[in-house]
Protein backbone atom coordinates (compact mmCIF):
# COMPACT_ATOMS: atom_id res chain seq x y z
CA UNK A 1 0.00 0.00 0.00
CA UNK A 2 1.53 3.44 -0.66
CA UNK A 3 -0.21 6.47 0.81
CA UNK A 4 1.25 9.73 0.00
CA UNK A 5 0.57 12.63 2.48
CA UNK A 6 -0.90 15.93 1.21
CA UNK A 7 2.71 17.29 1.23
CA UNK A 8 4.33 14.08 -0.42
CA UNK A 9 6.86 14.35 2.62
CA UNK A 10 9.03 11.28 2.60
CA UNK A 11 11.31 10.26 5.57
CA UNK A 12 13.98 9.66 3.12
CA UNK A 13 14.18 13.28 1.44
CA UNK A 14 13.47 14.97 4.66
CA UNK A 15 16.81 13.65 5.99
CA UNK A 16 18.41 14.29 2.29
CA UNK A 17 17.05 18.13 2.41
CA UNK A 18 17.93 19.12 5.95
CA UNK A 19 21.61 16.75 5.73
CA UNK A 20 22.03 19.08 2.00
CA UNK A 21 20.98 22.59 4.03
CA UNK A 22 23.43 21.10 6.82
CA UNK A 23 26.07 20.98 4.08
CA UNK A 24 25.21 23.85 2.31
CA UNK A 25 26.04 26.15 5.37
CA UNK A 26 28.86 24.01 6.41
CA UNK A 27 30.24 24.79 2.93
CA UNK A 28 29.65 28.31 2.89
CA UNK A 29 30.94 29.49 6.62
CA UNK A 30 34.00 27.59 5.21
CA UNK A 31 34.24 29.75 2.39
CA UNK A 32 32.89 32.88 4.60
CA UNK A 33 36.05 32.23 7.41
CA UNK A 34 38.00 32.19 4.09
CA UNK A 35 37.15 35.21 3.04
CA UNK A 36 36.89 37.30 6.55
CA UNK A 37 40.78 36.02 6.97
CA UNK A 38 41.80 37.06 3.66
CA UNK A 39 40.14 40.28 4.03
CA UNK A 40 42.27 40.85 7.72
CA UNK A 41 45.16 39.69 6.27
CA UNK A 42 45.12 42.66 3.96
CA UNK A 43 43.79 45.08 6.16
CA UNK A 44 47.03 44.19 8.31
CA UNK A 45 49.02 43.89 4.95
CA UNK A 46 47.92 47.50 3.82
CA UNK A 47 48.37 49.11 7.63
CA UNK A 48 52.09 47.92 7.56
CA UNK A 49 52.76 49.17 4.12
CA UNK A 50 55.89 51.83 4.45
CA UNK A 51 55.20 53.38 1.06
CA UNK A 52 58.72 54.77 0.73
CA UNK A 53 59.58 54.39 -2.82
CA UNK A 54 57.60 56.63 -5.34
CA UNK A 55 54.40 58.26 -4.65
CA UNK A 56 53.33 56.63 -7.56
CA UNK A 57 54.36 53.39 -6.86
CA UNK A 58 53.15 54.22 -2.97
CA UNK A 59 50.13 54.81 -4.37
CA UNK A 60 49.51 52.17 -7.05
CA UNK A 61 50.37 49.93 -3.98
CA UNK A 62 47.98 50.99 -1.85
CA UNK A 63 45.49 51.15 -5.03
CA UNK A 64 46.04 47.27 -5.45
CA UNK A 65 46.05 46.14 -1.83
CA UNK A 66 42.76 47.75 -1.57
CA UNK A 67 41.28 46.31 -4.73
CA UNK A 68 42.30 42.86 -3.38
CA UNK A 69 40.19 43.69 0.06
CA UNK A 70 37.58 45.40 -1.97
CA UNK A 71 37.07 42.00 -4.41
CA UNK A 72 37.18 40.07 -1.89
CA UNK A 73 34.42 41.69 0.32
CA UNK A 74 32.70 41.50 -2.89
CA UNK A 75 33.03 37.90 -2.53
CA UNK A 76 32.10 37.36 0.56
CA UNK A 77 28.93 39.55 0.41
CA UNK A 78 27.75 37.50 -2.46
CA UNK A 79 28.37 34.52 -0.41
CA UNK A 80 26.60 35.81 2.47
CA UNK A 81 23.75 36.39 0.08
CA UNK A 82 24.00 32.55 -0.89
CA UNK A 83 24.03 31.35 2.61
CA UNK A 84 20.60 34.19 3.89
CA UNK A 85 19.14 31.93 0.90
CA UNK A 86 20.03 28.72 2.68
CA UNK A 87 19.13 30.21 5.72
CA UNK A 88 15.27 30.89 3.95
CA UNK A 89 14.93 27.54 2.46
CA UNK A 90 16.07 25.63 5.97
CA UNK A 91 13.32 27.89 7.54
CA UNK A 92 10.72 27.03 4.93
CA UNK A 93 11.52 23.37 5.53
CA UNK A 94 11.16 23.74 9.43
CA UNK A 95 7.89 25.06 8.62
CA UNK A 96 6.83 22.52 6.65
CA UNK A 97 8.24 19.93 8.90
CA UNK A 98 6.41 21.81 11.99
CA UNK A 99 3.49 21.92 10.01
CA UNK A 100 3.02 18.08 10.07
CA UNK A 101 4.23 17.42 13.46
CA UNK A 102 1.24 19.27 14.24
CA UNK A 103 -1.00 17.47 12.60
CA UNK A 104 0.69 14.43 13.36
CA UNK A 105 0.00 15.38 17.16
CA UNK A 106 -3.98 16.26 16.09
CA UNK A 107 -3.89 12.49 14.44
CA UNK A 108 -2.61 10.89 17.47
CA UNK A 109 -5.79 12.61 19.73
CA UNK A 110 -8.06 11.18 17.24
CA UNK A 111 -6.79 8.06 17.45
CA UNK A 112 -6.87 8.96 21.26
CA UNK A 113 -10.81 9.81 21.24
CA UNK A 114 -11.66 6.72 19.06
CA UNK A 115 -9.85 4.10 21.76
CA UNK A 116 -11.64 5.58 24.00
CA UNK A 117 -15.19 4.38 22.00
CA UNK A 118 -14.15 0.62 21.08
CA UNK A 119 -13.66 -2.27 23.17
CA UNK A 120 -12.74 -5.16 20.71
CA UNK A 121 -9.54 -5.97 22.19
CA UNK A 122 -7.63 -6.38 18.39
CA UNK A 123 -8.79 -2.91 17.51
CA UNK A 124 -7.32 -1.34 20.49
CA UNK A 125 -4.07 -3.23 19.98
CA UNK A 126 -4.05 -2.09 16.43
CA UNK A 127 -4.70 1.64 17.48
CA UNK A 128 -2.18 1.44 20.40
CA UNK A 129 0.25 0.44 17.33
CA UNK A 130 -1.11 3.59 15.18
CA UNK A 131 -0.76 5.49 17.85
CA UNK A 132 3.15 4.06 18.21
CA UNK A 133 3.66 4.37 14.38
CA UNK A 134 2.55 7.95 15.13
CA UNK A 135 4.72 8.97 17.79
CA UNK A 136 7.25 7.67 16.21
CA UNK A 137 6.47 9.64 13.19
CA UNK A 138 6.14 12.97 15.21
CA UNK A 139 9.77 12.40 17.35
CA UNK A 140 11.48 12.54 13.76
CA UNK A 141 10.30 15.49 12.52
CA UNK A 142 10.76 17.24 15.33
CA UNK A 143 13.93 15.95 15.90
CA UNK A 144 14.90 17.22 12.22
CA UNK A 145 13.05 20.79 13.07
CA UNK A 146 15.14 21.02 16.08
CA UNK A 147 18.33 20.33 13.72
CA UNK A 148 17.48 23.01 11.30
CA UNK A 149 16.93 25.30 14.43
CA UNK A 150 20.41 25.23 15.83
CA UNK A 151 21.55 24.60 12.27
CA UNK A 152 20.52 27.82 11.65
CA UNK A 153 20.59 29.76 14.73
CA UNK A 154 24.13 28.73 14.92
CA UNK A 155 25.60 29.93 11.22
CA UNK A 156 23.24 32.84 11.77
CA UNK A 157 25.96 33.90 14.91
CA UNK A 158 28.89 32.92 13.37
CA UNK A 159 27.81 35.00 9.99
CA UNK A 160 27.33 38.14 12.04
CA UNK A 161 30.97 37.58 13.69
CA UNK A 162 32.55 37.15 10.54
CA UNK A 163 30.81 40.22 9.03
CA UNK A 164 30.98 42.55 12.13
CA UNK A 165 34.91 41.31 11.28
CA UNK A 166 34.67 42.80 7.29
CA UNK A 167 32.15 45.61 7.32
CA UNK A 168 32.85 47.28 11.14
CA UNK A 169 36.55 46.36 11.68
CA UNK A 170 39.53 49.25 11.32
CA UNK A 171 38.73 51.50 8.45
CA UNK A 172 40.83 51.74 5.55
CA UNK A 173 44.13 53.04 5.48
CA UNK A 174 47.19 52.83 7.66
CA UNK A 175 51.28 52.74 6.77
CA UNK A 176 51.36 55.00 3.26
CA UNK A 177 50.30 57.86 3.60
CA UNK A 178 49.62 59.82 0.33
């Protein structure tokens, strides 16, 4: 017998979708820690600059250092964009996933209220095993909302570390001055 839910939710691609959002973010604060080093690395490259040849060269120097922070902030915004939409889809998906553990829970008080009408001993056995089936049913999506919750809550703390690090740290400029 194959009964498809409403949603077509599968046990199988629920695990695939929040394990690929998992990875996804994993993937991205790697590239993001990447980035935010690269970007202090040339902050502290530019500061220490002594800029005592040519003004021009001091300044064409300084001109290129600060392209390389400025492309890679670019980077690392874009990426930040990438993982917000990560961020959106694992929160669409806890949602959805909330969405039936609550109606999982309204299922098992149905089945609840009907035990509580029959008294043929093999029904109630089969309902105690619906209700069972149910349960069981209910613990894994909320075990997989719960996931996506720290999941999320967690990259969402490291993200704002990493850009309070790019956009609010030391200003540019430092060693040359021109």
């Amino acid at each position: 017998m194959n009964i498809e839910t409403k949603r077509g939710r599968r046990r199988g691609e629920i695990d695939e979708k929040v394990t690929r959002t998992q990875e996804d973010v994993q993937r991205i604060q790697e590239s993001l820690g990447r980035e935010e080093h690269d970007i202090t690395v040339t902050r502290e490259t530019l500061d220490q600059l002594e800029g005592d040849g040519t003004e021009e060269g001091a300044l064409e120097v300084r001109e290129a250092v600060e392209q390389a922070e400025d492309v890679t902030t670019e980077i690392f915004d874009d990426d930040a964009e990438e993982l917000d939409g990560v961020h959106g889809e694992g929160r669409e998906c806890e949602v959805d996933l909330d969405e039936g553990s609550e109606s999982v829970l309204r299922d098992t008080e149905r089945i609840g209220d009907v035990m509580d009408q029959v008294s043929t001993q093999e029904n109630i056995h089969e309902l105690e095993r619906a209700l069972d089936h149910a349960q069981r049913d209910k613990d894994l999506l909320d075990r997989h909302i719960e996931r996506l919750q720290e999941l999320i809550r967690q990259s969402e703390s490291d993200y704002q570390d990493l850009y309070a690090q790019v956009h609010d740290a030391a200003p540019k400029g430092g060693g040359i001055l021109v």
